[in-house]
PDB file of N, CA and C in Angstrom:
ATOM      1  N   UNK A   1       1.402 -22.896   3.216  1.00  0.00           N
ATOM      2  CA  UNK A   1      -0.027 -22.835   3.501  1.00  0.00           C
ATOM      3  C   UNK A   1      -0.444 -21.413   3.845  1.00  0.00           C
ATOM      4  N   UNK A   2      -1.684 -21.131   3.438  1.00  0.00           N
ATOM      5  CA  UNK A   2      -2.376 -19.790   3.736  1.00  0.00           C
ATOM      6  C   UNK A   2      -3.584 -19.793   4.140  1.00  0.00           C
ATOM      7  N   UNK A   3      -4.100 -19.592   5.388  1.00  0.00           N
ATOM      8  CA  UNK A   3      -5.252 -19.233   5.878  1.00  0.00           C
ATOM      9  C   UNK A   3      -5.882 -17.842   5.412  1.00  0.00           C
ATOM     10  N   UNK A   4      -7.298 -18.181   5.349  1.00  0.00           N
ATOM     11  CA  UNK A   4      -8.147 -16.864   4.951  1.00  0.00           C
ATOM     12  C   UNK A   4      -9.027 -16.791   5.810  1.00  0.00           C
ATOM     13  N   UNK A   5      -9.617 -15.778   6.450  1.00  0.00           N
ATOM     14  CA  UNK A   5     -10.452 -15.777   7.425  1.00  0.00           C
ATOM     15  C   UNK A   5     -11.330 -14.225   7.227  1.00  0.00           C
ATOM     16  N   UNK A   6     -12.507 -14.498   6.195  1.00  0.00           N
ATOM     17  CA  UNK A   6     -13.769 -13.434   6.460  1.00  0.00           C
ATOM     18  C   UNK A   6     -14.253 -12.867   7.483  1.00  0.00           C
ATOM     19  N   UNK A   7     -14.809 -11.686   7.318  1.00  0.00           N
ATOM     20  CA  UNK A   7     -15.488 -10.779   8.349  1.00  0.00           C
ATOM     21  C   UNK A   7     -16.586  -9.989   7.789  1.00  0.00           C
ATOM     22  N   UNK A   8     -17.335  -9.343   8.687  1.00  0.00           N
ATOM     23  CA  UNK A   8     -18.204  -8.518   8.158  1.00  0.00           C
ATOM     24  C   UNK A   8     -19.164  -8.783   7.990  1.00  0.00           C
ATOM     25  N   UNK A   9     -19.862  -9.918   7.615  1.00  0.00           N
ATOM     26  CA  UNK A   9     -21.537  -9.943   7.046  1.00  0.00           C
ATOM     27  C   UNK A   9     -22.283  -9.643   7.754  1.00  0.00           C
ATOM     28  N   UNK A  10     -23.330  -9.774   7.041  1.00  0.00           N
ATOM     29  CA  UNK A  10     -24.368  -9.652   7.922  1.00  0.00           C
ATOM     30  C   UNK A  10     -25.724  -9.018   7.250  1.00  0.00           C
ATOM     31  N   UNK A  11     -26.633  -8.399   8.099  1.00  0.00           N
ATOM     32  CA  UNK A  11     -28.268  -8.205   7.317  1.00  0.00           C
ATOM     33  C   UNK A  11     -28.193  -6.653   7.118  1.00  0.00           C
ATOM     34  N   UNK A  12     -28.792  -6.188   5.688  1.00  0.00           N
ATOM     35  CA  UNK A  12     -28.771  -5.028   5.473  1.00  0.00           C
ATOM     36  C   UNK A  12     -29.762  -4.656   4.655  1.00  0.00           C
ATOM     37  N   UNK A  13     -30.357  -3.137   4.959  1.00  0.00           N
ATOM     38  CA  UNK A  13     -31.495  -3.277   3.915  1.00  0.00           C
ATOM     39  C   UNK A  13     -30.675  -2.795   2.532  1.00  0.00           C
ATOM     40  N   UNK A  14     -31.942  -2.805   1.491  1.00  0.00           N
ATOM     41  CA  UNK A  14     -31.209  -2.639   0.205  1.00  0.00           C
ATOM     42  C   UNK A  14     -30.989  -1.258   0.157  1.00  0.00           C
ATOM     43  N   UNK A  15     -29.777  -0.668  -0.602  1.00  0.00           N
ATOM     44  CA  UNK A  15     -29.744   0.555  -0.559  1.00  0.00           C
ATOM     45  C   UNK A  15     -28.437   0.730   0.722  1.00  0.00           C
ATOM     46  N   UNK A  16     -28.099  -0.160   1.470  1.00  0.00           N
ATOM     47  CA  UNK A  16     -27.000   0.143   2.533  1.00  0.00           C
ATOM     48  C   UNK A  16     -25.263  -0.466   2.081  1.00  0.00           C
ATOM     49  N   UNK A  17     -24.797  -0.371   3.238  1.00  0.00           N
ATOM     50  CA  UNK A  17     -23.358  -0.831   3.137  1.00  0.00           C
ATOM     51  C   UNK A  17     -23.133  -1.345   3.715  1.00  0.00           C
ATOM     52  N   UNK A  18     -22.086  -2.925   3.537  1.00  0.00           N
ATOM     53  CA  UNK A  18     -21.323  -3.323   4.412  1.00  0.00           C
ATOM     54  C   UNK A  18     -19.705  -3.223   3.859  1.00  0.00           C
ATOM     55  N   UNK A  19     -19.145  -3.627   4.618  1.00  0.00           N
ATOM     56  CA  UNK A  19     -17.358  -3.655   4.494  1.00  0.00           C
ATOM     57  C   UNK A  19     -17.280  -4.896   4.970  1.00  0.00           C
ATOM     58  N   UNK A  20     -16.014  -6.044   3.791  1.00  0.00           N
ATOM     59  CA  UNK A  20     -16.100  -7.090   4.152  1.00  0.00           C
ATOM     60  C   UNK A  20     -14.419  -7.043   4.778  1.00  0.00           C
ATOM     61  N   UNK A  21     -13.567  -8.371   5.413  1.00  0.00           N
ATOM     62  CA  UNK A  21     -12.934  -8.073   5.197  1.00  0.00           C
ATOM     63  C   UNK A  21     -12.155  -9.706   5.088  1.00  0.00           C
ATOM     64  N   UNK A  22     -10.816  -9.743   5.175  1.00  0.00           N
ATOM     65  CA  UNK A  22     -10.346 -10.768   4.688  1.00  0.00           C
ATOM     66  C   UNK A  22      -8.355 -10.954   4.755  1.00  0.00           C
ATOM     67  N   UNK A  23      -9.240 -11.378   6.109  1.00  0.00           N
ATOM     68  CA  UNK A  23      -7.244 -11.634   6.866  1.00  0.00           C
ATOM     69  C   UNK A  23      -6.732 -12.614   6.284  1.00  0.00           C
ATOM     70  N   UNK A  24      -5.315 -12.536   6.290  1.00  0.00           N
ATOM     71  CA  UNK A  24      -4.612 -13.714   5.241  1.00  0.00           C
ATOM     72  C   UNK A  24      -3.610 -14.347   6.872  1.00  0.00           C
ATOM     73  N   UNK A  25      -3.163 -15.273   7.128  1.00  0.00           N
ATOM     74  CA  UNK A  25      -2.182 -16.054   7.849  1.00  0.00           C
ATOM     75  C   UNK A  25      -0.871 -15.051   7.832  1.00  0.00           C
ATOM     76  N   UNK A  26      -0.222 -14.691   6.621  1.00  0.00           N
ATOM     77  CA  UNK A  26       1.356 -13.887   6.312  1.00  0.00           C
ATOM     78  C   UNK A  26       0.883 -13.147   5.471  1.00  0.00           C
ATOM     79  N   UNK A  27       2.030 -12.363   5.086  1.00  0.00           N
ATOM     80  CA  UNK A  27       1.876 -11.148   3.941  1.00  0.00           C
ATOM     81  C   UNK A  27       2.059 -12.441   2.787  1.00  0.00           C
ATOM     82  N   UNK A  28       0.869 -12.431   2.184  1.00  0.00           N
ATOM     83  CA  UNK A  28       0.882 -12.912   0.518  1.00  0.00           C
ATOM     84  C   UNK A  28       0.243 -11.928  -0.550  1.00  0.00           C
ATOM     85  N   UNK A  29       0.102 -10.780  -0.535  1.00  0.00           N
ATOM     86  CA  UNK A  29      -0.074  -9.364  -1.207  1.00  0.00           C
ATOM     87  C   UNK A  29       0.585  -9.677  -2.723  1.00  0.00           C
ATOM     88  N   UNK A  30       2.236  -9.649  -1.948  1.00  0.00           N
ATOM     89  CA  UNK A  30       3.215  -9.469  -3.212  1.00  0.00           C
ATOM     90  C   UNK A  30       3.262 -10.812  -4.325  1.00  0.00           C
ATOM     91  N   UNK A  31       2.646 -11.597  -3.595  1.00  0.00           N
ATOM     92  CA  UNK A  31       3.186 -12.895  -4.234  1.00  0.00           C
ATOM     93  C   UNK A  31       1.918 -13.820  -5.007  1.00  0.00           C
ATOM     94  N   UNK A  32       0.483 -13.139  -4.443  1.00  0.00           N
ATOM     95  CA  UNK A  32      -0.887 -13.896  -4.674  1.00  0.00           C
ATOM     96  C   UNK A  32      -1.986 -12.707  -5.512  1.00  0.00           C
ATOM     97  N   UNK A  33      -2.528 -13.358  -6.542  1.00  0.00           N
ATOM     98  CA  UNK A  33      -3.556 -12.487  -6.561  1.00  0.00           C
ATOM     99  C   UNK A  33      -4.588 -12.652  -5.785  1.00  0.00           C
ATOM    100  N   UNK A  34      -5.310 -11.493  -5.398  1.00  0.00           N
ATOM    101  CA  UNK A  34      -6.767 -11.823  -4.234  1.00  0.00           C
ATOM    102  C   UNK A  34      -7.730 -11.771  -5.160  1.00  0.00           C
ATOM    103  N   UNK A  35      -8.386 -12.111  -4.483  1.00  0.00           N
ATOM    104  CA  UNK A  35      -9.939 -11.742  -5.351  1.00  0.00           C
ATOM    105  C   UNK A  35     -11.382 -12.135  -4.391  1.00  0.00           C
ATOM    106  N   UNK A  36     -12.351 -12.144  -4.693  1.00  0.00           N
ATOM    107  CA  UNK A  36     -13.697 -11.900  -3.804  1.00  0.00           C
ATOM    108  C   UNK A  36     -14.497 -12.982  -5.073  1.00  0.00           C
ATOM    109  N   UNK A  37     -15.173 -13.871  -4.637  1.00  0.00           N
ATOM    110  CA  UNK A  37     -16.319 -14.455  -4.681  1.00  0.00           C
ATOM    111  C   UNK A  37     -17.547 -14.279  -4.276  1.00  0.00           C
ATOM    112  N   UNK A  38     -18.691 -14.834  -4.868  1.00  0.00           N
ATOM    113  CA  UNK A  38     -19.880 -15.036  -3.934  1.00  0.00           C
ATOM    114  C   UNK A  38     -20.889 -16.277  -4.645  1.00  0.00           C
ATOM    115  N   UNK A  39     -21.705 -17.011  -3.358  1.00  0.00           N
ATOM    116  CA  UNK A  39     -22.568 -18.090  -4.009  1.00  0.00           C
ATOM    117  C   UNK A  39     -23.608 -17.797  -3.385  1.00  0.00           C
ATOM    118  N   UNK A  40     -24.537 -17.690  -4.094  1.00  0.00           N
ATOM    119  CA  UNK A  40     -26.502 -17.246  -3.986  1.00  0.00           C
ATOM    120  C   UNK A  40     -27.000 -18.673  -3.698  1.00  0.00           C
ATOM    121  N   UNK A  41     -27.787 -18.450  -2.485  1.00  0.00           N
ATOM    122  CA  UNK A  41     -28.591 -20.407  -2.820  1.00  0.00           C
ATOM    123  C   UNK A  41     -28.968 -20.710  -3.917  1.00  0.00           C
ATOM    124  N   UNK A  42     -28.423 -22.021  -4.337  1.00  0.00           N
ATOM    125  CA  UNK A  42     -28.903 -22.540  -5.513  1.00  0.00           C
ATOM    126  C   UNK A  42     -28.347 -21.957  -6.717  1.00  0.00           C
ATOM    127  N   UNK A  43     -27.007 -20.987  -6.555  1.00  0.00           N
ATOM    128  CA  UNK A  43     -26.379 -20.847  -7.685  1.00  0.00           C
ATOM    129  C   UNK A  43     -25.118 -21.474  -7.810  1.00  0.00           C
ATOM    130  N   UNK A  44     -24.220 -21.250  -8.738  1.00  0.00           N
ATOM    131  CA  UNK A  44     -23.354 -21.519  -8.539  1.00  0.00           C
ATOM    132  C   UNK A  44     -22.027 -20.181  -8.243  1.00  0.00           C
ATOM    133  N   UNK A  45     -21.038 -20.759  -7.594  1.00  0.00           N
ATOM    134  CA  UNK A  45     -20.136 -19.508  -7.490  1.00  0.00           C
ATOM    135  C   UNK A  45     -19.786 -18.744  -8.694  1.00  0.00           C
ATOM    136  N   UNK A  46     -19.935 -17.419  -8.278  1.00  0.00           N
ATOM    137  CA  UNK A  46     -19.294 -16.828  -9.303  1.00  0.00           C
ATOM    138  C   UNK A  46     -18.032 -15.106  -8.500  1.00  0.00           C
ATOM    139  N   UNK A  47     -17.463 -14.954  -9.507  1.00  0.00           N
ATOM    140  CA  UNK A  47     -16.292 -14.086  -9.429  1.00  0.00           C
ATOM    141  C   UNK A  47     -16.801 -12.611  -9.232  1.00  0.00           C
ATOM    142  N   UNK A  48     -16.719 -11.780  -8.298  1.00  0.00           N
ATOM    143  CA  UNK A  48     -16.844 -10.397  -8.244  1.00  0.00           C
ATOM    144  C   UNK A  48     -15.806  -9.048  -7.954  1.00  0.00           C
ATOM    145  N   UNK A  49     -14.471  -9.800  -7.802  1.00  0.00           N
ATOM    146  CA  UNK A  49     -13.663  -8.918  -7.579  1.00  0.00           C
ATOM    147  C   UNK A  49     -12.038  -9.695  -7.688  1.00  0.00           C
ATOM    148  N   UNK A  50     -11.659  -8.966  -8.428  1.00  0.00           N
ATOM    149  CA  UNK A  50      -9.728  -9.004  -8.167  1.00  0.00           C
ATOM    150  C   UNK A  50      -8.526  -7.970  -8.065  1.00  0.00           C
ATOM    151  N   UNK A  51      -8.073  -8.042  -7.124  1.00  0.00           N
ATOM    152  CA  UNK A  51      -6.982  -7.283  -6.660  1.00  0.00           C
ATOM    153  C   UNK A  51      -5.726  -7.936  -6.964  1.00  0.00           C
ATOM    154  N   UNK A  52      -4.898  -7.492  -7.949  1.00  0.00           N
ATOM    155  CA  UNK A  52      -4.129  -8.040  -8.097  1.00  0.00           C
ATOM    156  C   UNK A  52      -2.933  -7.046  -7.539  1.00  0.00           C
ATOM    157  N   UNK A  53      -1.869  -8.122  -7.390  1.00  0.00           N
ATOM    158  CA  UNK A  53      -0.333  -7.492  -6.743  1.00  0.00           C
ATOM    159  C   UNK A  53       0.134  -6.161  -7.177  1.00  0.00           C
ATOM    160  N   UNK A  54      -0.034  -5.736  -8.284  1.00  0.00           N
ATOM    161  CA  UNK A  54       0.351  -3.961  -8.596  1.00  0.00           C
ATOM    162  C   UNK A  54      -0.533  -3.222  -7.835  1.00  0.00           C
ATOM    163  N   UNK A  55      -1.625  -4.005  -7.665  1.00  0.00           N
ATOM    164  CA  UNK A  55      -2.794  -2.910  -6.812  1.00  0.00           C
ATOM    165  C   UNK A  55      -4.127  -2.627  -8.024  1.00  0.00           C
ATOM    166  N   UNK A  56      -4.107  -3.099  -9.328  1.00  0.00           N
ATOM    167  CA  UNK A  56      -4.975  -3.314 -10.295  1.00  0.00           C
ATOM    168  C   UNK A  56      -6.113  -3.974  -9.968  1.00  0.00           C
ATOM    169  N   UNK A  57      -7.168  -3.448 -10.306  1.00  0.00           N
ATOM    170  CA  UNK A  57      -8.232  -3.872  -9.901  1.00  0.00           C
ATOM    171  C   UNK A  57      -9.235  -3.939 -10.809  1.00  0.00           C
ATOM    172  N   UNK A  58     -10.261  -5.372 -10.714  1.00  0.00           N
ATOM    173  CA  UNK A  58     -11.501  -5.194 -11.639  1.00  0.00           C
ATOM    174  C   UNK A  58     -12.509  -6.025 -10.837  1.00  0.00           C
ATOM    175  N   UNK A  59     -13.814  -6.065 -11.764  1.00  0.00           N
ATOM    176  CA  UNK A  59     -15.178  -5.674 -11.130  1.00  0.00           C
ATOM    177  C   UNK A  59     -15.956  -6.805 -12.109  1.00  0.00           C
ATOM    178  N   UNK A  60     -16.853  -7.321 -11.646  1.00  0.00           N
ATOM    179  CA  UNK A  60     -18.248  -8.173 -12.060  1.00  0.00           C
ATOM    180  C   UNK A  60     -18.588  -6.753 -12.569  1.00  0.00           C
ATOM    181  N   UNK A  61     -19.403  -6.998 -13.592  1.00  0.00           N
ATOM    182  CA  UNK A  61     -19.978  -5.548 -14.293  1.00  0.00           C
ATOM    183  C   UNK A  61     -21.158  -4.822 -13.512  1.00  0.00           C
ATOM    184  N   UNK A  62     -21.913  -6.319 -12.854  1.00  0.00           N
ATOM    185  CA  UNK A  62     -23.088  -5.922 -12.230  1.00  0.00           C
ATOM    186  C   UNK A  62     -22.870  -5.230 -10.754  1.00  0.00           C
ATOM    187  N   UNK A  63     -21.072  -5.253 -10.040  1.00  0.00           N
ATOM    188  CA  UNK A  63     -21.093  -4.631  -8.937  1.00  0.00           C
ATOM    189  C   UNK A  63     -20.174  -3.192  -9.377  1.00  0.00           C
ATOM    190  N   UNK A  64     -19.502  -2.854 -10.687  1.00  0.00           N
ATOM    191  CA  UNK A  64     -18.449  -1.984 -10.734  1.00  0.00           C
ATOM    192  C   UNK A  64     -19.634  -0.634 -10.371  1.00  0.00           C
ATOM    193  N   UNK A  65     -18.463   0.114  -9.805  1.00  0.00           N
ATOM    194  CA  UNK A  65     -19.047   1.694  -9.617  1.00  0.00           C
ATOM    195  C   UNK A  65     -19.969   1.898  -7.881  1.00  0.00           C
ATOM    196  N   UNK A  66     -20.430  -0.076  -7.519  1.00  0.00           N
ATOM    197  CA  UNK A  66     -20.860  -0.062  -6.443  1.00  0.00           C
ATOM    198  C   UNK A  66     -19.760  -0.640  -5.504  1.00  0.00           C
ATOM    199  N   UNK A  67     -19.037  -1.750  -5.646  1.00  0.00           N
ATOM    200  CA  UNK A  67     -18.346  -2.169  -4.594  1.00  0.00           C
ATOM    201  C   UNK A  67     -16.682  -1.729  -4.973  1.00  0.00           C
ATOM    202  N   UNK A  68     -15.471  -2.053  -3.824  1.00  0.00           N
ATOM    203  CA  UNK A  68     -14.067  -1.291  -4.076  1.00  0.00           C
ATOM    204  C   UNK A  68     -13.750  -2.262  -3.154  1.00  0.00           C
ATOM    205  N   UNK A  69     -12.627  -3.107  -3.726  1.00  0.00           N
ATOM    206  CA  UNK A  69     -11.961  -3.764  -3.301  1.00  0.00           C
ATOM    207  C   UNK A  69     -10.269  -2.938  -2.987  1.00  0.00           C
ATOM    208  N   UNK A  70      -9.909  -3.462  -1.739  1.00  0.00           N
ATOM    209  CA  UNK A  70      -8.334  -2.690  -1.202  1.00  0.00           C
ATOM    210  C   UNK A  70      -7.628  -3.403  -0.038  1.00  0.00           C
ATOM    211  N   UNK A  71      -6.782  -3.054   0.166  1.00  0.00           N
ATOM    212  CA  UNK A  71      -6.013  -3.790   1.195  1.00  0.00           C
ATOM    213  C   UNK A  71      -5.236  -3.226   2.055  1.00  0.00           C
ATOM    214  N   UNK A  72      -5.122  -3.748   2.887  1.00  0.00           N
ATOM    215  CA  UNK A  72      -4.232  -2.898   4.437  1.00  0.00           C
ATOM    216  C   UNK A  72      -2.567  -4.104   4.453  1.00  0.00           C
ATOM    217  N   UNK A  73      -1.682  -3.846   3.763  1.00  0.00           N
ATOM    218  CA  UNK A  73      -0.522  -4.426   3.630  1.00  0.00           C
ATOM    219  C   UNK A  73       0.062  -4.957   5.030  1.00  0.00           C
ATOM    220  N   UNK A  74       0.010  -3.675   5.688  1.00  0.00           N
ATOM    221  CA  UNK A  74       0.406  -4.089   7.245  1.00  0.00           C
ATOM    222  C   UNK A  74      -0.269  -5.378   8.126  1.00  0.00           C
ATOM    223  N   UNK A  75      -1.241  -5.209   7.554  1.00  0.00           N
ATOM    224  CA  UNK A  75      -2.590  -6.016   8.412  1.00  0.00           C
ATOM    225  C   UNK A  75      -2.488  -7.328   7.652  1.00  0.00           C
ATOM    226  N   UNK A  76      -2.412  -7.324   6.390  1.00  0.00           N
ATOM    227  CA  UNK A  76      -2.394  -8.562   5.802  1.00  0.00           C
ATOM    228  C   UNK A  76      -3.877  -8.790   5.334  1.00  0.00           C
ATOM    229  N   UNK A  77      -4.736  -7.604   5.228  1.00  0.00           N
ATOM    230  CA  UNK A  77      -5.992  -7.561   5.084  1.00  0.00           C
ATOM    231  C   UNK A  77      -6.240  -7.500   3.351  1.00  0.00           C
ATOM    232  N   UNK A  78      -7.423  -7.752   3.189  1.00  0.00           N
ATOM    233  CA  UNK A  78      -8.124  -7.311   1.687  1.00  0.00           C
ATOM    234  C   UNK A  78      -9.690  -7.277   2.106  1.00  0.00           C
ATOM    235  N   UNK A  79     -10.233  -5.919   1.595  1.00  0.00           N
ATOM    236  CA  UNK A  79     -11.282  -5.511   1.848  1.00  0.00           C
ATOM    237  C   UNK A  79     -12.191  -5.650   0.828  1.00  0.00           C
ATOM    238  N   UNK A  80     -13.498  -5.416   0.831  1.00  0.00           N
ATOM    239  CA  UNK A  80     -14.784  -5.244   0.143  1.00  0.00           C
ATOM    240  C   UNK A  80     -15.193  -4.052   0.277  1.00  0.00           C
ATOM    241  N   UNK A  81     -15.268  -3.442   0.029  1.00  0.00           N
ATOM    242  CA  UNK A  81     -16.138  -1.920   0.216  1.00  0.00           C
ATOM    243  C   UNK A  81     -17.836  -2.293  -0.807  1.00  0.00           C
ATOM    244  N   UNK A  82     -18.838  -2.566  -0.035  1.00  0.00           N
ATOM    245  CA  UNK A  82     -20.155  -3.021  -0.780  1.00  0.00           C
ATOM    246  C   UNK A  82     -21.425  -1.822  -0.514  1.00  0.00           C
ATOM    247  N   UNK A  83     -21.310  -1.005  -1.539  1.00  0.00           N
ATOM    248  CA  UNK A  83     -22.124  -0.238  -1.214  1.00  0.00           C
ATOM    249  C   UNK A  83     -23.666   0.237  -2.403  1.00  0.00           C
ATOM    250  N   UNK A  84     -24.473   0.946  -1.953  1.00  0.00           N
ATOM    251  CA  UNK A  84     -25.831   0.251  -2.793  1.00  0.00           C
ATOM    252  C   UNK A  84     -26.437  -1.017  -2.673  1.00  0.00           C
ATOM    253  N   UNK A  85     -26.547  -1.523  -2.281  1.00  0.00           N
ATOM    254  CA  UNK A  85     -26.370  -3.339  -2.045  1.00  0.00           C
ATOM    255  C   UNK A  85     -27.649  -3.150  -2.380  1.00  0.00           C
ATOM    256  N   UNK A  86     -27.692  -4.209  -3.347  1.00  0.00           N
ATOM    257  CA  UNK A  86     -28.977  -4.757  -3.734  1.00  0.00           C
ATOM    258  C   UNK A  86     -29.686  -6.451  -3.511  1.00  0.00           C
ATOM    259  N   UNK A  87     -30.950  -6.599  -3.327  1.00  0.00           N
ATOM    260  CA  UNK A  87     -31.135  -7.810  -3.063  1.00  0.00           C
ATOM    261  C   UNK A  87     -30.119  -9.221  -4.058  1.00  0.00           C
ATOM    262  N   UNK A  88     -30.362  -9.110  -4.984  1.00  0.00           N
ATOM    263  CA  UNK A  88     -29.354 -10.196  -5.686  1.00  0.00           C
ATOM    264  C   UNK A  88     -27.733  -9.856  -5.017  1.00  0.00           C
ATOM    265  N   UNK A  89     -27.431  -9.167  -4.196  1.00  0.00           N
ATOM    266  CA  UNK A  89     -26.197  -9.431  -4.069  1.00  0.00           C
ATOM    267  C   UNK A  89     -25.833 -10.548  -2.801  1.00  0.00           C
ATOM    268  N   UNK A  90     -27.012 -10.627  -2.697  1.00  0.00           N
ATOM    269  CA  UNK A  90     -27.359 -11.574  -1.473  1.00  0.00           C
ATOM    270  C   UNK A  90     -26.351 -13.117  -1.730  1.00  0.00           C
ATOM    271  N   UNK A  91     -25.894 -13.187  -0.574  1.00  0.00           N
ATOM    272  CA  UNK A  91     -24.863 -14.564  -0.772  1.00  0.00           C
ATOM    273  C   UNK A  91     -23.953 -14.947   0.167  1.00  0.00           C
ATOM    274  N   UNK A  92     -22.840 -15.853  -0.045  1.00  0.00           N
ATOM    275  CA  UNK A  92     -22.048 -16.055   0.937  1.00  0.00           C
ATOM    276  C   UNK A  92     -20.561 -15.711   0.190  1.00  0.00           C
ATOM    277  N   UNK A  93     -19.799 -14.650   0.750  1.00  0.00           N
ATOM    278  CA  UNK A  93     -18.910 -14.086   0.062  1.00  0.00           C
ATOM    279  C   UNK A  93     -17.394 -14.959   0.438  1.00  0.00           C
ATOM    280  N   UNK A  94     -16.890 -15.275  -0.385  1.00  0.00           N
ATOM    281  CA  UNK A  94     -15.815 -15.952   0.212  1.00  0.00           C
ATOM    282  C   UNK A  94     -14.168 -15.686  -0.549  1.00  0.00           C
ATOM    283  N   UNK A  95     -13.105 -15.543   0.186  1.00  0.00           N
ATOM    284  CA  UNK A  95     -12.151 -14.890  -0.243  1.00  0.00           C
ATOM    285  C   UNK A  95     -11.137 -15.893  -0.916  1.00  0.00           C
ATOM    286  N   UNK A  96     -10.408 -15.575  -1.430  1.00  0.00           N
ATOM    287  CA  UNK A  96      -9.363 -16.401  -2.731  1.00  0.00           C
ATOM    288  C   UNK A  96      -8.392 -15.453  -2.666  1.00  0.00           C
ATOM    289  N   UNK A  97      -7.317 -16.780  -2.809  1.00  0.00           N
ATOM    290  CA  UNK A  97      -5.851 -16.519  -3.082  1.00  0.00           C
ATOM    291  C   UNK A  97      -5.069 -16.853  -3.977  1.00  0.00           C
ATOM    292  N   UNK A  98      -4.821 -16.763  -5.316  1.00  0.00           N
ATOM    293  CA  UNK A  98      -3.373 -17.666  -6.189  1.00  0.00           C
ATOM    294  C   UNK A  98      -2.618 -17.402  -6.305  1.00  0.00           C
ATOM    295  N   UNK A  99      -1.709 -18.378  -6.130  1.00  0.00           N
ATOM    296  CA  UNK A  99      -0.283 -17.982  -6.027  1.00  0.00           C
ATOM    297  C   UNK A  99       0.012 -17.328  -7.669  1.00  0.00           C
ATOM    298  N   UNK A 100       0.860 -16.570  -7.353  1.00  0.00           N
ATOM    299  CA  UNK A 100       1.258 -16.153  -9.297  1.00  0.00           C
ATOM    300  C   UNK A 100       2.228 -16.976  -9.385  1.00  0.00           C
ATOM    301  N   UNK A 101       3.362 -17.404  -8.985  1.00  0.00           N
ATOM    302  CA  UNK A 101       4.536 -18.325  -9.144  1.00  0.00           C
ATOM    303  C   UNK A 101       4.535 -19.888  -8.684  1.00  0.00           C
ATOM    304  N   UNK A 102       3.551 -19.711  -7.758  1.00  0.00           N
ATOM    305  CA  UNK A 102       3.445 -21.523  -7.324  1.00  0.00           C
ATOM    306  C   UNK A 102       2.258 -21.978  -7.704  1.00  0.00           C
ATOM    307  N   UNK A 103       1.287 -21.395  -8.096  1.00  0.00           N
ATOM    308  CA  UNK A 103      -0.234 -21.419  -9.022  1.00  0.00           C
ATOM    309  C   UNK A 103      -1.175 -22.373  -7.472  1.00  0.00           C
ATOM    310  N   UNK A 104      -0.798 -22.376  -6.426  1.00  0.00           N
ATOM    311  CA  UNK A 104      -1.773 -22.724  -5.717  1.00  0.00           C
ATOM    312  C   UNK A 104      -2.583 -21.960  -4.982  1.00  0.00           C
ATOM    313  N   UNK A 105      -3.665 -22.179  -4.775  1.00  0.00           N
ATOM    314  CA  UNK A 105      -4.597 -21.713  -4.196  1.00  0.00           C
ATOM    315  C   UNK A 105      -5.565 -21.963  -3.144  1.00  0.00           C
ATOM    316  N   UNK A 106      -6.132 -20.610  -2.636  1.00  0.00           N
ATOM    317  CA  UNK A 106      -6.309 -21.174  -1.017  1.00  0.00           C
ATOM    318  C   UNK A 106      -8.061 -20.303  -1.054  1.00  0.00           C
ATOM    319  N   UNK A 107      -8.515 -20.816  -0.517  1.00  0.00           N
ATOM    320  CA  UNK A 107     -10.446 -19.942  -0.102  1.00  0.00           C
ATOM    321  C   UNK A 107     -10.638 -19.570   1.355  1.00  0.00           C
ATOM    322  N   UNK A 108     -10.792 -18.983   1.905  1.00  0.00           N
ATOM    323  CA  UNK A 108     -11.921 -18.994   2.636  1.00  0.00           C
ATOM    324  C   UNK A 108     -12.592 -19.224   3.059  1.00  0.00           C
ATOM    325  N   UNK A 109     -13.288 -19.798   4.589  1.00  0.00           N
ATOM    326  CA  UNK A 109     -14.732 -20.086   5.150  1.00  0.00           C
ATOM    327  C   UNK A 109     -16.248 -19.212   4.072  1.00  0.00           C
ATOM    328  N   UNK A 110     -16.161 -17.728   4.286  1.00  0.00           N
ATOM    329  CA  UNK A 110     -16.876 -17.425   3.734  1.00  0.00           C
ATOM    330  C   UNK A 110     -17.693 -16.679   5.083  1.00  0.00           C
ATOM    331  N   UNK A 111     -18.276 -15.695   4.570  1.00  0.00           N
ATOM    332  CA  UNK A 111     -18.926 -14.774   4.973  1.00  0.00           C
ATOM    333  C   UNK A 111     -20.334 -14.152   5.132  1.00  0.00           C
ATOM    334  N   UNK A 112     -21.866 -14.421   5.248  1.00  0.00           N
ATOM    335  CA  UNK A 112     -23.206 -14.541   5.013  1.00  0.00           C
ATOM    336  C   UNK A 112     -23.376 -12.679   4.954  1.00  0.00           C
ATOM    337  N   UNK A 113     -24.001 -12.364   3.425  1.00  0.00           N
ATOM    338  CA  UNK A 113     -24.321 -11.025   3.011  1.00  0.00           C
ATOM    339  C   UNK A 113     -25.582 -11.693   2.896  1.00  0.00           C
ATOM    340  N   UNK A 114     -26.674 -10.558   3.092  1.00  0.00           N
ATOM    341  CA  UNK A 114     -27.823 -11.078   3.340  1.00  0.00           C
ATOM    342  C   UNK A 114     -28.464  -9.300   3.069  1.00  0.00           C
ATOM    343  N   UNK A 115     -29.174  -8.898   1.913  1.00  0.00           N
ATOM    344  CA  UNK A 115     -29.927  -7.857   1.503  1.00  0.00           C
ATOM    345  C   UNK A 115     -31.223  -7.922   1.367  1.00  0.00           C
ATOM    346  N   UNK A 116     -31.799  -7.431   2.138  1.00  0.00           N
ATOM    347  CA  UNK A 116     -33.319  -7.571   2.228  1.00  0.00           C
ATOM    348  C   UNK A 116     -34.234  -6.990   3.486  1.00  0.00           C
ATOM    349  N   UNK A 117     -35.061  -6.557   2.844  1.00  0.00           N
ATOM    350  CA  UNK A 117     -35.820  -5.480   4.059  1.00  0.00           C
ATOM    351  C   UNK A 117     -36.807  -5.840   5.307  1.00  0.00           C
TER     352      UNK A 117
END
């Protein structure tokens, strides 16, 4: 089993930054890919970030160049770096885990990003 536990949200105008972040229970780095979600009221979830185990990384097209996903190994952390934030990024961000060898997977509570002036 793997616990995920978000941090960070909160109200920002557009044009600012937050840093999310995203404690895991044990080191599952080596063994899980991470990745970042988010759900808009009334949308459905969709995918904005993956960090995978080499340290490879990719991007929703609509956040690349603005947000940077990374991780603190020691800590057992995986970060968001969200910067520019624009109103549509508005949502509840929630963190993901799959196993690469046992294919299970674990989420997150989730986190309230909230852009707007």
């Amino acid at each position: 089993q793997v616990q995920l536990v978000e941090s960070g949200g909160g109200l920002v105008q557009p044009g600012g930054s937050l840093t999310l972040s995203c404690a895991a229970s044990r080191n599952i780095f080596s063994t899980y890919t991470m990745a970042w979600y988010r759900q808009a009221p009334g949308k459905q979830r969709e995918w904005v970030a993956t960090l995978r185990r080499n340290g490879d990384t990719s991007y929703k097209a609509s956040v690349q160049g603005r947000f940077t996903v990374s991780r603190d190994n020691a800590e057992n952390t995986m970060y968001l770096q969200m910067n520019s934030l624009k109103s549509e990024d508005t949502g509840v961000y929630l963190c993901n885990a799959h196993g690469v060898y046992t294919n299970d997977q674990y989420w997150g509570q989730g986190t309230q990003v909230t852009v707007s002036s």
